[in-house]
Protein backbone atom coordinates (compact mmCIF):
# COMPACT_ATOMS: atom_id res chain seq x y z
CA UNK A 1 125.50 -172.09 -138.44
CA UNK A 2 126.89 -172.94 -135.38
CA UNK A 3 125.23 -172.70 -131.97
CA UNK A 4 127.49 -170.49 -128.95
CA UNK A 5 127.84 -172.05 -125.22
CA UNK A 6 129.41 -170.19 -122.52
CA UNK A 7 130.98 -172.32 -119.99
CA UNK A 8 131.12 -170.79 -116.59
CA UNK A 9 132.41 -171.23 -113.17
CA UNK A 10 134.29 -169.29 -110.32
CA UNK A 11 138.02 -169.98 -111.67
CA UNK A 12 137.97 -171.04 -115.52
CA UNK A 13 140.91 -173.08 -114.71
CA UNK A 14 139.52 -176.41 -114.43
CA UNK A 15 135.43 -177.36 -115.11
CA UNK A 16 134.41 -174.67 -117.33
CA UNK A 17 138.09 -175.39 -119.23
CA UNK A 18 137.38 -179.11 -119.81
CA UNK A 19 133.59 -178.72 -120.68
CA UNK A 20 135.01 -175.75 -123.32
CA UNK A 21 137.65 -178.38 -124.71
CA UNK A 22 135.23 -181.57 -124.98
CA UNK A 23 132.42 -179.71 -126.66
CA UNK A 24 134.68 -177.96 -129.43
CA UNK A 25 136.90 -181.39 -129.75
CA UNK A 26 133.26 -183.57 -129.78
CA UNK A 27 130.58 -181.37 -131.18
CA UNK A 28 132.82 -178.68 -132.91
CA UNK A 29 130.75 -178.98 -136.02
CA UNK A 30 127.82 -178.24 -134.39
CA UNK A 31 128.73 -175.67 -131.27
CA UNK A 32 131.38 -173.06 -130.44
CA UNK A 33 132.45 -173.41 -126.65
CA UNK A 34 133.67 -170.79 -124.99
CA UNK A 35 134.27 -170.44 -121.30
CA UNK A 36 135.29 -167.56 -118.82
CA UNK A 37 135.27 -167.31 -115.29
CA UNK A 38 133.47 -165.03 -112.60
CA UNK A 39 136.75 -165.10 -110.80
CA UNK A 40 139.32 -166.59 -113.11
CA UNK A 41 142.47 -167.80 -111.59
CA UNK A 42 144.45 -166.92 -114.38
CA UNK A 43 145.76 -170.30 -115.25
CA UNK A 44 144.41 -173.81 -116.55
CA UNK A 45 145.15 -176.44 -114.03
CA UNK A 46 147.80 -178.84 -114.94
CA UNK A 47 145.69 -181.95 -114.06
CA UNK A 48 142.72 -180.49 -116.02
CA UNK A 49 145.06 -180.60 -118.98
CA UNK A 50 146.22 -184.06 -117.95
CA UNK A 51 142.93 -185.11 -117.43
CA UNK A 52 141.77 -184.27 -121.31
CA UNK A 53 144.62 -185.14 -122.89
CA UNK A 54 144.12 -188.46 -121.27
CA UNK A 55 140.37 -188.92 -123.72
CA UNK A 56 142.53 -187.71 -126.78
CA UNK A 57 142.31 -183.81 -126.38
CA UNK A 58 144.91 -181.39 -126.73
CA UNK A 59 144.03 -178.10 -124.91
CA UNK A 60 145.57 -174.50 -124.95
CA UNK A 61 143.11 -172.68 -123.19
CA UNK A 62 143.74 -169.72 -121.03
CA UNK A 63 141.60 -168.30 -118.13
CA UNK A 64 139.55 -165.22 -119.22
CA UNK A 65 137.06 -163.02 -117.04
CA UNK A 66 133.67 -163.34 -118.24
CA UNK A 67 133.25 -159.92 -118.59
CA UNK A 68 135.37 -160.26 -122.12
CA UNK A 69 132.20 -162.07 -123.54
CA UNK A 70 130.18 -158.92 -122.97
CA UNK A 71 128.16 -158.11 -125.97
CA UNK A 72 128.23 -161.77 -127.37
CA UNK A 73 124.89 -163.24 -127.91
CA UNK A 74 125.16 -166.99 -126.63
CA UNK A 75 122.60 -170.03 -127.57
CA UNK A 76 123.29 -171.38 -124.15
CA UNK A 77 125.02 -170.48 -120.37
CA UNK A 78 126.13 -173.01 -118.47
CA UNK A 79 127.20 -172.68 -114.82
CA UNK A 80 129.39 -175.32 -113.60
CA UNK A 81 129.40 -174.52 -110.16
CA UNK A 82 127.35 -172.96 -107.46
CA UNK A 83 129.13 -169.59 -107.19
CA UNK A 84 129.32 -169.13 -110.60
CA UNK A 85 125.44 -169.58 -110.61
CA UNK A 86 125.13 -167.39 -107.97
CA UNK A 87 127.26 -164.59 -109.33
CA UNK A 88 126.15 -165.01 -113.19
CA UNK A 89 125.86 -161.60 -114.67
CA UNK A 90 122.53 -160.58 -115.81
CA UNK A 91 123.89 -159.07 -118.96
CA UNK A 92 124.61 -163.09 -120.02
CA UNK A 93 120.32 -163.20 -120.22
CA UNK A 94 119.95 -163.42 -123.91
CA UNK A 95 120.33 -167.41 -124.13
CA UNK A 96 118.60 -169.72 -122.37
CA UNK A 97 120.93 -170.83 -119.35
CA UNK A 98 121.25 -174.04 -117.55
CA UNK A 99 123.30 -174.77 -114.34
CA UNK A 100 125.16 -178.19 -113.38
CA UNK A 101 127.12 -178.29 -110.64
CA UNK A 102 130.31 -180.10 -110.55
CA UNK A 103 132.71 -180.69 -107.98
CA UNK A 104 135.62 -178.98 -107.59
CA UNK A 105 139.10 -181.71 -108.06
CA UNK A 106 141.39 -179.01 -106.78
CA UNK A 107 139.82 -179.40 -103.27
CA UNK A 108 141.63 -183.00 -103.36
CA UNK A 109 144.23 -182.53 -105.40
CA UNK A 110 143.81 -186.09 -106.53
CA UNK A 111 144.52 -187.55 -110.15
CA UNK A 112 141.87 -189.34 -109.82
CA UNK A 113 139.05 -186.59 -108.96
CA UNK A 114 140.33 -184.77 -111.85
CA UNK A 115 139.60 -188.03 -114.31
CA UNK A 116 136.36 -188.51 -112.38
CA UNK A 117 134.92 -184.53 -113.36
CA UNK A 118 136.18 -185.09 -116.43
CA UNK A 119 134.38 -188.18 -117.48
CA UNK A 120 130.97 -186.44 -115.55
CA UNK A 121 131.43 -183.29 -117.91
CA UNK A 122 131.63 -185.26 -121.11
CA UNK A 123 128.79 -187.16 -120.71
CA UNK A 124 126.67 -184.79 -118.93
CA UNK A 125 127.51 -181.89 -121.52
CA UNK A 126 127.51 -183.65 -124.45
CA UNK A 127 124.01 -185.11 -123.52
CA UNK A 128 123.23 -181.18 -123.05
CA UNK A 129 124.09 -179.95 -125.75
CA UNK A 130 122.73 -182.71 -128.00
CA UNK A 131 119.28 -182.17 -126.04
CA UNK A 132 119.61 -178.20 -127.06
CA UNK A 133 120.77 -178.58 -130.93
């Protein structure tokens, strides 16, 4: 049976989105990834998409409020950002939750940052999640 992550951050347009597509596209036999965001923009950055398909992933995600993941019982929470950490809702308190902060690319705007918090997030959620199987 497969284990359930929730990715989280303020938007669920970039972090939470690529740490969602590398876990299901890397460890989909062994985890679900879902993400959702405390604010979601309501769109999955371009670059983020860039960024992933760039290590050999295809994404088609889509920016969801975390409140549609109430009433799902998750293995693990992950909070990819500060405010997301800050704002987590307690109702998420049935798994055991974790929080890694990331950097937000969209501050630059640069290719580059995107490819950067993209390569962080695969190794530093993989590693996670291979730590919590």
């Amino acid at each position: 049976m497969k284990q359930k992550v929730l990715f989280l951050c303020t938007g669920n347009s970039i972090r939470s989105q690529m740490a969602e597509a590398i876990v299901n596209a890397r460890l989909g036999e062994s985890w679900e990834a879902v993400s959702a965001g405390t604010n979601p923009a309501g769109y999955v950055h371009p670059k983020a998409l860039i960024a992933l398909s760039e290590i050999g992933i295809q994404h088609t995600g889509r920016s969801k409020p975390v409140d549609e993941f109430r009433g799902v019982d998750f293995d693990l929470v992950v909070t990819l950002c500060d405010s997301a950490a800050e704002e987590c809702p307690v109702w998420l308190g049935k798994g055991k939750r974790v929080h890694h902060s990331f950097p937000d690319p969209a501050r630059t705007g640069d290719m580059n940052d995107f490819r950067l918090v993209c390569a962080d997030i695969e190794r530093e959620m993989l590693k996670l999640l291979s730590q919590n199987n």
